[in-house]
C-alpha atoms as a PDB file:
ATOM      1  CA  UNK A   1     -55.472  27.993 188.512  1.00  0.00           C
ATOM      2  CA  UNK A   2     -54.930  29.157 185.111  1.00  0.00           C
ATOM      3  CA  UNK A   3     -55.763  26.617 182.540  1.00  0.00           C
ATOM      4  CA  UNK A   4     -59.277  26.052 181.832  1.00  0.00           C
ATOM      5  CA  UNK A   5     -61.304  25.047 184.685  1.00  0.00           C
ATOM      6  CA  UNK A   6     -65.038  23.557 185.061  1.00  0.00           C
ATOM      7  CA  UNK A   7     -66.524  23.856 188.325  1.00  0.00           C
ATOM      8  CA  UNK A   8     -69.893  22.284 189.359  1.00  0.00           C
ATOM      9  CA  UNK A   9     -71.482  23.911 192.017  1.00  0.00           C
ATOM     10  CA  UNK A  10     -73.944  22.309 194.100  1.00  0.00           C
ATOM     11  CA  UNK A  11     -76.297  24.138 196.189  1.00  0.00           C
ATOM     12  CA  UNK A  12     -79.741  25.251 197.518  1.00  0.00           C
ATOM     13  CA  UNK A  13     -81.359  28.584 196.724  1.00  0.00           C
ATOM     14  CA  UNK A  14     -82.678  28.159 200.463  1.00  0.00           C
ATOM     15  CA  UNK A  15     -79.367  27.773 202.017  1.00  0.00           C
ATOM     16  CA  UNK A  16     -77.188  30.348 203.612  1.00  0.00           C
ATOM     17  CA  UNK A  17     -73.909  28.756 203.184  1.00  0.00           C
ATOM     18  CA  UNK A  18     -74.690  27.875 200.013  1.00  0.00           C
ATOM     19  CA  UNK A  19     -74.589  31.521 199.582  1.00  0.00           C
ATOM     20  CA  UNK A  20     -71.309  32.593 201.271  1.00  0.00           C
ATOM     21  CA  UNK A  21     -69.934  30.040 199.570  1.00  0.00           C
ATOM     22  CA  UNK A  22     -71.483  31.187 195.830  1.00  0.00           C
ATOM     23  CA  UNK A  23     -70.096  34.301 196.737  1.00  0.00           C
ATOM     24  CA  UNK A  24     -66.494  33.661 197.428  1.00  0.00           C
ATOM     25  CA  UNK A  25     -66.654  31.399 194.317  1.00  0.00           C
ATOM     26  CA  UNK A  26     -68.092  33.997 192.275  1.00  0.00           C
ATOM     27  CA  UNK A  27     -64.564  36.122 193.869  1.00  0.00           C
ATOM     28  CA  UNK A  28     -62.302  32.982 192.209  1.00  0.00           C
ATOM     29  CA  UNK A  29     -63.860  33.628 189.028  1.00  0.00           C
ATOM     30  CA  UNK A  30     -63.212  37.389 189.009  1.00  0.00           C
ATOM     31  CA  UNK A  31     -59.493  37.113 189.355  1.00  0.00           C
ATOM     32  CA  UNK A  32     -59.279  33.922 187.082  1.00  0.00           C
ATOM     33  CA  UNK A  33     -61.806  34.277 184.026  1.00  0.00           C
ATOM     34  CA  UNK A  34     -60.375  30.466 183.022  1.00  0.00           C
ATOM     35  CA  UNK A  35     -62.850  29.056 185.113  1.00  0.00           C
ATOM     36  CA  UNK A  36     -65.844  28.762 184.422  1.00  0.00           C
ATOM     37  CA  UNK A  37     -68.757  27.562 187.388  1.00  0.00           C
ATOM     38  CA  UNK A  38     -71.913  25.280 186.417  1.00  0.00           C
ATOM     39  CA  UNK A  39     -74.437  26.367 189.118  1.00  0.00           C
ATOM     40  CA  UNK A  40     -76.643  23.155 190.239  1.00  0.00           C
ATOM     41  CA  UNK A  41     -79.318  23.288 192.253  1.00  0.00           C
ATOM     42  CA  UNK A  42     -80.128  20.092 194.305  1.00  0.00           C
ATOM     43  CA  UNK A  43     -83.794  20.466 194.323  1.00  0.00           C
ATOM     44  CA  UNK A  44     -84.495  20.498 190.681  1.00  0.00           C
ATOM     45  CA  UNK A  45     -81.669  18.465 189.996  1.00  0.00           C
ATOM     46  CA  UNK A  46     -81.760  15.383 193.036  1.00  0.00           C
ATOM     47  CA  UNK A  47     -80.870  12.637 190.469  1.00  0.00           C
ATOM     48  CA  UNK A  48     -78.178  14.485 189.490  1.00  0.00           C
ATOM     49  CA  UNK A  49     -76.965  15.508 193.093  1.00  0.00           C
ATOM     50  CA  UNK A  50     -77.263  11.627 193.964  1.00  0.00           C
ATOM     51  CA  UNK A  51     -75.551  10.499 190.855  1.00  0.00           C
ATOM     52  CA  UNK A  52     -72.096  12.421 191.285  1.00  0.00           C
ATOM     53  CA  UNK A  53     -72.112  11.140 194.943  1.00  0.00           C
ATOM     54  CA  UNK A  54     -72.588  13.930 196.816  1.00  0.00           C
ATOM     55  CA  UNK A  55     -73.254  13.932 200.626  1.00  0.00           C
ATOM     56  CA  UNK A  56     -74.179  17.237 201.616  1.00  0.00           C
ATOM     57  CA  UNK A  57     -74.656  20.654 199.990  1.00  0.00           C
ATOM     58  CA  UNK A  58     -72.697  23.374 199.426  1.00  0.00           C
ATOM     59  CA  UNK A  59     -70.662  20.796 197.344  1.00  0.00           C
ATOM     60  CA  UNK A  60     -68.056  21.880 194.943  1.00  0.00           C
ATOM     61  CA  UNK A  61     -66.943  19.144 192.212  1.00  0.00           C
ATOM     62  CA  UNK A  62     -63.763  19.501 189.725  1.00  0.00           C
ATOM     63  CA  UNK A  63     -63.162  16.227 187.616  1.00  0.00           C
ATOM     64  CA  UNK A  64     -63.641  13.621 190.169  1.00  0.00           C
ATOM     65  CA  UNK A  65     -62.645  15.581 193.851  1.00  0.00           C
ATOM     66  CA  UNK A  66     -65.122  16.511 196.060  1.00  0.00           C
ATOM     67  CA  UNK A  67     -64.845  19.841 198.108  1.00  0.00           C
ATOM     68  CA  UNK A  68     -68.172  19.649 200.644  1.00  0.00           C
ATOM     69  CA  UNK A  69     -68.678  20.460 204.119  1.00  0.00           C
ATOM     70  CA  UNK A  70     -71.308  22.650 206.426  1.00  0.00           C
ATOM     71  CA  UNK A  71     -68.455  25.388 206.164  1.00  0.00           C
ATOM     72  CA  UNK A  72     -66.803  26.043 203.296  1.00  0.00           C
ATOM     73  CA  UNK A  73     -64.480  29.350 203.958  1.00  0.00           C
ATOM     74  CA  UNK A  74     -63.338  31.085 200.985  1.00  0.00           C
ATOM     75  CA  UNK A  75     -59.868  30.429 201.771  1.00  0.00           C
ATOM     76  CA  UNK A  76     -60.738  27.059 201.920  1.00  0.00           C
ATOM     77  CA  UNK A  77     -62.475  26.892 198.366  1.00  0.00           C
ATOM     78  CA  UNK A  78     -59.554  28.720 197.286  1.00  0.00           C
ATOM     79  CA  UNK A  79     -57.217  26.087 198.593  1.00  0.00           C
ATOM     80  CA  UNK A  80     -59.322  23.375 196.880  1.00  0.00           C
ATOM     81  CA  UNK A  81     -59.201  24.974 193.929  1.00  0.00           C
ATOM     82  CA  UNK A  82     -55.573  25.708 193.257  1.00  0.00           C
ATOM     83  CA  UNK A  83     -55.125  21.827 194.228  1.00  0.00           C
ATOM     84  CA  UNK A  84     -56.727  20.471 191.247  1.00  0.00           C
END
């Protein structure tokens, strides 16, 4: 972390970890104001969703890695992040 960052955020507004995982995100960008998150909704944006190849929602995307599982922990996000 540190230089400028652009998440995308893939989620559902109808999905509960979707929102732990918003929230812990929304933590990330509190302590680092470099990044900067592109919230994406996979309803109103399918084409979109199926276009950057993503399997299942949450999803997080930075460049070309994929963070995306049923869980995503904050301390896992966190991890992800600091990796790219």
């Amino acid at each position: 972390m540190g230089e400028d960052m652009k998440i995308k955020f893939y989620k559902s507004a109808i999905c509960p970890r979707c929102l732990v995982a918003q929230m812990a995100l929304k933590k990330i960008v509190e302590k680092d104001s470099s990044i900067e998150i592109e919230m994406i909704d996979v309803v109103s944006n399918f084409k979109r969703y199926q276009a950057d190849k993503i399997g299942m929602f949450p999803a997080i995307v930075v460049e070309d890695k994929i963070l995306q599982g049923l869980l995503l922990t904050p301390s896992k996000i966190e991890e992800f992040i600091q990796k790219c």
